[in-house]
N, C-alpha and C. Protein backbone atom coordinates (compact mmCIF):
# COMPACT_ATOMS: atom_id res chain seq x y z
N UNK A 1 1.76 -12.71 -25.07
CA UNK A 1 2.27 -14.02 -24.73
C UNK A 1 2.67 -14.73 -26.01
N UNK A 2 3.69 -15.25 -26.33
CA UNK A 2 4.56 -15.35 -27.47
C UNK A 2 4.29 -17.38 -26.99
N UNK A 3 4.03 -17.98 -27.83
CA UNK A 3 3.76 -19.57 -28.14
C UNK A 3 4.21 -20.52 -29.54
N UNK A 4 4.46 -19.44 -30.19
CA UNK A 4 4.27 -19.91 -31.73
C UNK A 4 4.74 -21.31 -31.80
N UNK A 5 6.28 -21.08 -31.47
CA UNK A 5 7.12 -22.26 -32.00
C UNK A 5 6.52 -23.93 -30.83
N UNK A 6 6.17 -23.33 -29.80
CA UNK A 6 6.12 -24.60 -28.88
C UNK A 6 4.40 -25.09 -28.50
N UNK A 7 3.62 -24.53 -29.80
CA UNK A 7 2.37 -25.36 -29.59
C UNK A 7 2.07 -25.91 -31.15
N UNK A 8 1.60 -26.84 -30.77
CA UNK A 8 1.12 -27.73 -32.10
C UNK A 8 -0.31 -27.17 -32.86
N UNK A 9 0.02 -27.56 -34.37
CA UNK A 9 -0.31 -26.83 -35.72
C UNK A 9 -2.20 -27.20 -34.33
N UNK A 10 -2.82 -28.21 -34.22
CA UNK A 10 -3.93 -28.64 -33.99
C UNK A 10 -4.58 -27.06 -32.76
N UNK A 11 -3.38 -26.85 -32.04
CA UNK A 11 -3.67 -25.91 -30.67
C UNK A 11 -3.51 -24.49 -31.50
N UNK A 12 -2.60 -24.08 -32.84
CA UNK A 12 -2.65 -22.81 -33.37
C UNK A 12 -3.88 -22.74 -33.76
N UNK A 13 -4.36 -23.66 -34.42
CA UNK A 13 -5.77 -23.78 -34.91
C UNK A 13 -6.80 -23.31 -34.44
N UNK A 14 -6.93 -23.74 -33.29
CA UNK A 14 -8.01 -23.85 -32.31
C UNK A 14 -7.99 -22.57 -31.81
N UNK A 15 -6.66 -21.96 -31.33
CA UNK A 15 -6.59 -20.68 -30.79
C UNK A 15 -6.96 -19.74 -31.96
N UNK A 16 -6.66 -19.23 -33.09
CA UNK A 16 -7.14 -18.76 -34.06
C UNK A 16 -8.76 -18.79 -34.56
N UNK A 17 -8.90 -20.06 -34.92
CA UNK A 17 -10.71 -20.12 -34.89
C UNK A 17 -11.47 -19.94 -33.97
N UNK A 18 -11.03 -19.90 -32.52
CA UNK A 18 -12.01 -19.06 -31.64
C UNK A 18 -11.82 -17.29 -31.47
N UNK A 19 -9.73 -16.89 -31.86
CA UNK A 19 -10.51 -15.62 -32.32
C UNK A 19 -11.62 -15.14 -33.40
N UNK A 20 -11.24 -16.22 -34.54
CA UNK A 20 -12.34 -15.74 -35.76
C UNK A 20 -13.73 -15.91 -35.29
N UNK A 21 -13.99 -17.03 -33.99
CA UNK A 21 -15.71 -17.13 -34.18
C UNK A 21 -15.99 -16.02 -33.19
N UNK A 22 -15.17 -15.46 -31.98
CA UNK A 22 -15.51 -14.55 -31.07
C UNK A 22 -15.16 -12.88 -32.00
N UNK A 23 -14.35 -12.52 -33.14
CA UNK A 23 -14.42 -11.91 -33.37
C UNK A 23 -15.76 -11.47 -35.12
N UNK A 24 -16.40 -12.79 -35.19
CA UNK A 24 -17.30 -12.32 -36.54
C UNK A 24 -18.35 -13.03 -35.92
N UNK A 25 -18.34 -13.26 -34.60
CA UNK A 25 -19.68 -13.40 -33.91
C UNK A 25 -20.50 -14.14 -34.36
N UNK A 26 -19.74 -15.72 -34.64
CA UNK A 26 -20.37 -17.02 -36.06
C UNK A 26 -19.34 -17.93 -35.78
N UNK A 27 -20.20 -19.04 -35.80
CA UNK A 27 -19.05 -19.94 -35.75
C UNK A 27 -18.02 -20.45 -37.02
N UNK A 28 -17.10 -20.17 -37.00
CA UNK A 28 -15.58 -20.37 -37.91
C UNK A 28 -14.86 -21.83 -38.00
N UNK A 29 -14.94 -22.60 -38.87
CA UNK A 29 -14.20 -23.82 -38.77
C UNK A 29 -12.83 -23.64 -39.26
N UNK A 30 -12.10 -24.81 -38.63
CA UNK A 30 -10.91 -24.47 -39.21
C UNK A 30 -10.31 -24.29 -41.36
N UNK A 31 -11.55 -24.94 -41.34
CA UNK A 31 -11.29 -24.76 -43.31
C UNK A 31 -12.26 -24.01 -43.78
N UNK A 32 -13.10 -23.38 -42.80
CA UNK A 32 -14.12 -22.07 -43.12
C UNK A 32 -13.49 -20.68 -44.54
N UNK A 33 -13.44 -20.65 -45.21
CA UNK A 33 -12.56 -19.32 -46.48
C UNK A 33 -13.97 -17.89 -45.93
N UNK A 34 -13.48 -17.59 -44.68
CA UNK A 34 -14.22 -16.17 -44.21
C UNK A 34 -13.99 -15.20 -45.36
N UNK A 35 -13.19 -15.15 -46.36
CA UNK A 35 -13.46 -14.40 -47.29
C UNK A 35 -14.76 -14.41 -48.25
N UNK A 36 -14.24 -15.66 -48.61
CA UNK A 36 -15.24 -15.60 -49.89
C UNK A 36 -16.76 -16.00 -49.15
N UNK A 37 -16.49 -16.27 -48.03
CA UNK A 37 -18.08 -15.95 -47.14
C UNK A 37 -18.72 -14.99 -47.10
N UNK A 38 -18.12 -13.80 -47.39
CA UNK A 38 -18.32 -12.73 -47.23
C UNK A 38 -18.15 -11.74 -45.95
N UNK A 39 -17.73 -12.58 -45.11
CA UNK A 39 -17.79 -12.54 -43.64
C UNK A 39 -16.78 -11.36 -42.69
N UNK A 40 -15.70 -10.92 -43.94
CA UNK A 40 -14.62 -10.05 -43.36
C UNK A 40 -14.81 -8.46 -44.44
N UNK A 41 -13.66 -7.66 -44.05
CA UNK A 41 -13.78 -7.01 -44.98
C UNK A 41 -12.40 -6.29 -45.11
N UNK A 42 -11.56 -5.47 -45.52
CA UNK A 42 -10.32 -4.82 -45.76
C UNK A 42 -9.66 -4.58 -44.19
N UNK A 43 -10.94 -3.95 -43.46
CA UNK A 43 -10.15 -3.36 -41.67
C UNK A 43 -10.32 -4.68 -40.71
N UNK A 44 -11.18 -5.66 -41.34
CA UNK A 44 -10.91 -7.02 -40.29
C UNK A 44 -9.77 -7.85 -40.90
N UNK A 45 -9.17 -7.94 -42.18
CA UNK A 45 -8.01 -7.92 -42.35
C UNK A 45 -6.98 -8.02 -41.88
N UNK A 46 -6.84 -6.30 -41.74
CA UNK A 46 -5.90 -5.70 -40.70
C UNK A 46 -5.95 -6.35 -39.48
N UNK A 47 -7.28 -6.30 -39.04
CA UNK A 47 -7.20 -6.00 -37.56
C UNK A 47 -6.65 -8.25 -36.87
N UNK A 48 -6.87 -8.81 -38.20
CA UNK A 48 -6.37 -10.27 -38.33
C UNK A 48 -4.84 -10.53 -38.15
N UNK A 49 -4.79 -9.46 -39.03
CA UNK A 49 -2.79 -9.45 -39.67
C UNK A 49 -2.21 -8.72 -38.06
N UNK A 50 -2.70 -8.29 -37.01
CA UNK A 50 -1.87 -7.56 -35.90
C UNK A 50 -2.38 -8.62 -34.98
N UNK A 51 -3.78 -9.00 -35.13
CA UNK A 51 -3.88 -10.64 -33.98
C UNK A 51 -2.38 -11.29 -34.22
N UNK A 52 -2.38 -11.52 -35.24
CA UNK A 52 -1.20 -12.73 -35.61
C UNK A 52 0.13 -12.11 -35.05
N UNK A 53 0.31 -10.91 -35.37
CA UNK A 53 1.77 -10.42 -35.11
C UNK A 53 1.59 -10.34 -33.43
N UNK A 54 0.46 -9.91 -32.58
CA UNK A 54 0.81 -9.33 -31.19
C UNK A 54 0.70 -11.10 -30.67
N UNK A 55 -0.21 -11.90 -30.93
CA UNK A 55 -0.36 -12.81 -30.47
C UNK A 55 0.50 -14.11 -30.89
N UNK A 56 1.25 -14.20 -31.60
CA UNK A 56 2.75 -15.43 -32.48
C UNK A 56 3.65 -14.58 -31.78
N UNK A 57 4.03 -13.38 -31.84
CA UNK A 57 5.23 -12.22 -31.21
C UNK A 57 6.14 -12.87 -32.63
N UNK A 58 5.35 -12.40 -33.77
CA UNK A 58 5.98 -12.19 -35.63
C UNK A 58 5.62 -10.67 -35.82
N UNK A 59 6.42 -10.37 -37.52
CA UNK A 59 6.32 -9.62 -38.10
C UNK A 59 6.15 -9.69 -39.10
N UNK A 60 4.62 -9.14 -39.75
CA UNK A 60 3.99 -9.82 -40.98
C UNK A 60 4.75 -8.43 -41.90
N UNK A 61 5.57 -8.95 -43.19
CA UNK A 61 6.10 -8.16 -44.14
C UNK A 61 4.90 -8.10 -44.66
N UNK A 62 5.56 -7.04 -46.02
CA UNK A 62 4.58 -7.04 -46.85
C UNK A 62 4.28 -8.19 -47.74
N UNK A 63 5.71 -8.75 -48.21
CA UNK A 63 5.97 -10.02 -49.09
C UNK A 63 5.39 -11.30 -48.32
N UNK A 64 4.47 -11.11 -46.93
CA UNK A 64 4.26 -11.89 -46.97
C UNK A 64 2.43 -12.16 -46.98
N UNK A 65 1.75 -10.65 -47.50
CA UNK A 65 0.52 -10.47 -47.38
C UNK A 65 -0.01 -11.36 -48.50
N UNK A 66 -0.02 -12.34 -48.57
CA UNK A 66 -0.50 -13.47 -49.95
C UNK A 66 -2.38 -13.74 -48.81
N UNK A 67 -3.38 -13.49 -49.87
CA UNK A 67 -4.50 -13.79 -49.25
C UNK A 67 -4.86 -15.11 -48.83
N UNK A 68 -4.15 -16.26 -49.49
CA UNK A 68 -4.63 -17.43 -49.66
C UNK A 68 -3.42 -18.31 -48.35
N UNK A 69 -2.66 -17.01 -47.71
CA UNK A 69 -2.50 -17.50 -46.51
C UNK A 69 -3.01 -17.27 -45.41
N UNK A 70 -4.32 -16.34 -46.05
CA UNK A 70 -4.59 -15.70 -44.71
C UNK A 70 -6.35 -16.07 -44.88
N UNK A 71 -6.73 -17.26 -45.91
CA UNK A 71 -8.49 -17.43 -45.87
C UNK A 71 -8.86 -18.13 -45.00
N UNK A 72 -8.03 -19.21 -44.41
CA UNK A 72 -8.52 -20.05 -43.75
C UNK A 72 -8.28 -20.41 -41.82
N UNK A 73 -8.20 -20.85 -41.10
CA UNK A 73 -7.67 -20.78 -39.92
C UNK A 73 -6.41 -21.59 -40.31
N UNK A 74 -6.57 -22.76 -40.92
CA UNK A 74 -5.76 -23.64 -41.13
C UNK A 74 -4.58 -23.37 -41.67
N UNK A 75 -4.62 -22.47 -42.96
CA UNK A 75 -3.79 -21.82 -43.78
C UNK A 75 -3.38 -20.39 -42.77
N UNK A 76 -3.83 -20.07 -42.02
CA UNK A 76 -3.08 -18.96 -41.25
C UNK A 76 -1.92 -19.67 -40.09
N UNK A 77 -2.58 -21.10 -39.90
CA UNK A 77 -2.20 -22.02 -39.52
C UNK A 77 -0.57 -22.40 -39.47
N UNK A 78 -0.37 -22.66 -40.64
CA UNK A 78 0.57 -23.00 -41.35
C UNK A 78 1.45 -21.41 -41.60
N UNK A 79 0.65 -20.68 -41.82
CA UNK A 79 1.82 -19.64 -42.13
C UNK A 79 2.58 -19.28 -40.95
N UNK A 80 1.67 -19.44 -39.77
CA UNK A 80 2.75 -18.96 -38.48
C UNK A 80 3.55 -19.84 -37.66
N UNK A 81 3.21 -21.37 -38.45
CA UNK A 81 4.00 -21.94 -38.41
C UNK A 81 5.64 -22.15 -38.90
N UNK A 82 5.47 -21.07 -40.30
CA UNK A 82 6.69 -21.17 -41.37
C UNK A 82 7.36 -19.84 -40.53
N UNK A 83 6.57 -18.81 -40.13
CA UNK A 83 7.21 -18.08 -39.60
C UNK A 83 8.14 -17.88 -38.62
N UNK A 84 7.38 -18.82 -37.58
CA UNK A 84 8.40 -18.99 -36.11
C UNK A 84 8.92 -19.90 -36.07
N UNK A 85 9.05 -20.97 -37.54
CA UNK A 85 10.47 -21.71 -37.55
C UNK A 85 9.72 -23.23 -37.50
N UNK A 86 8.71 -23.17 -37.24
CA UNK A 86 7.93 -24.94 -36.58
C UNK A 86 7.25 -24.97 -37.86
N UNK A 87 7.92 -24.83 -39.16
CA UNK A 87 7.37 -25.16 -40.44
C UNK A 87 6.86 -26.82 -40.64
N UNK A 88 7.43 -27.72 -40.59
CA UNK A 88 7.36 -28.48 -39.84
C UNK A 88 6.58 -29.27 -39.89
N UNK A 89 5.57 -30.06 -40.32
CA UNK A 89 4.16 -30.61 -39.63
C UNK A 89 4.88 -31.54 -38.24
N UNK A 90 3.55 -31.55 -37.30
CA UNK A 90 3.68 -32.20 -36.10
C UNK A 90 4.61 -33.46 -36.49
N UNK A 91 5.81 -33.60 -35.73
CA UNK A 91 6.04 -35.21 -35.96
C UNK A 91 6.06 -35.97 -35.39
N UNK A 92 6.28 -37.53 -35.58
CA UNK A 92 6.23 -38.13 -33.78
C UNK A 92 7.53 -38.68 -33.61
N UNK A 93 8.15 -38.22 -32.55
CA UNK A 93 9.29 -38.56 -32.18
C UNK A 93 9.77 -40.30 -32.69
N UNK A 94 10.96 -40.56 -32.24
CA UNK A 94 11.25 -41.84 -32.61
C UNK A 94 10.77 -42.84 -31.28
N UNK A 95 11.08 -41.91 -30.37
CA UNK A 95 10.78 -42.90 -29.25
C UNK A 95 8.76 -42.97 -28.80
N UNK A 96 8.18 -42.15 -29.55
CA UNK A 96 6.80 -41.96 -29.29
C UNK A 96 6.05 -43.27 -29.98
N UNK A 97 6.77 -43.95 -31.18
CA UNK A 97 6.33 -44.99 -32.03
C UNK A 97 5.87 -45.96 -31.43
């Protein structure tokens, strides 16, 4: 199920940090650095980098394996945001003011 572009940075979030807390079996905040927690390791990585691609419906290059887009929920956040085009932060319409 492909969402990227038409849910907000707050709902990527949320969907992401409950894969991270259902998949490291701990609860994950969105500015949690599961790395330097110690909490992941090289094949949860991976198995992070194909969440993102089967679940955004992206394709993570290599140029785009930078770790420090991939420590946080927030910062994974944002990257699949740049990816599917909703780079963007949330804005509020003119007529929403």
């Amino acid at each position: 199920m492909s969402h990227g572009t038409g849910e907000t940075a707050g709902e990527i979030t949320g969907e992401i940090t409950r894969f991270l807390t259902d998949a490291l079996r701990r609860p994950v905040g969105p500015d949690d650095d599961y790395f330097e927690l110690g909490l992941v390791d090289s094949l949860f990585a991976l198995e992070l980098v194909t969440y993102v691609e089967q679940r955004f419906d992206l394709t993570v290059e290599v140029e785009d394996l930078d770790l420090d887009s991939f420590r946080t929920a927030r910062r994974l956040t944002a990257f699949v945001r740049r990816k599917t085009g909703a780079e963007a932060p949330d804005r509020t319409r003119a007529g929403d003011r």
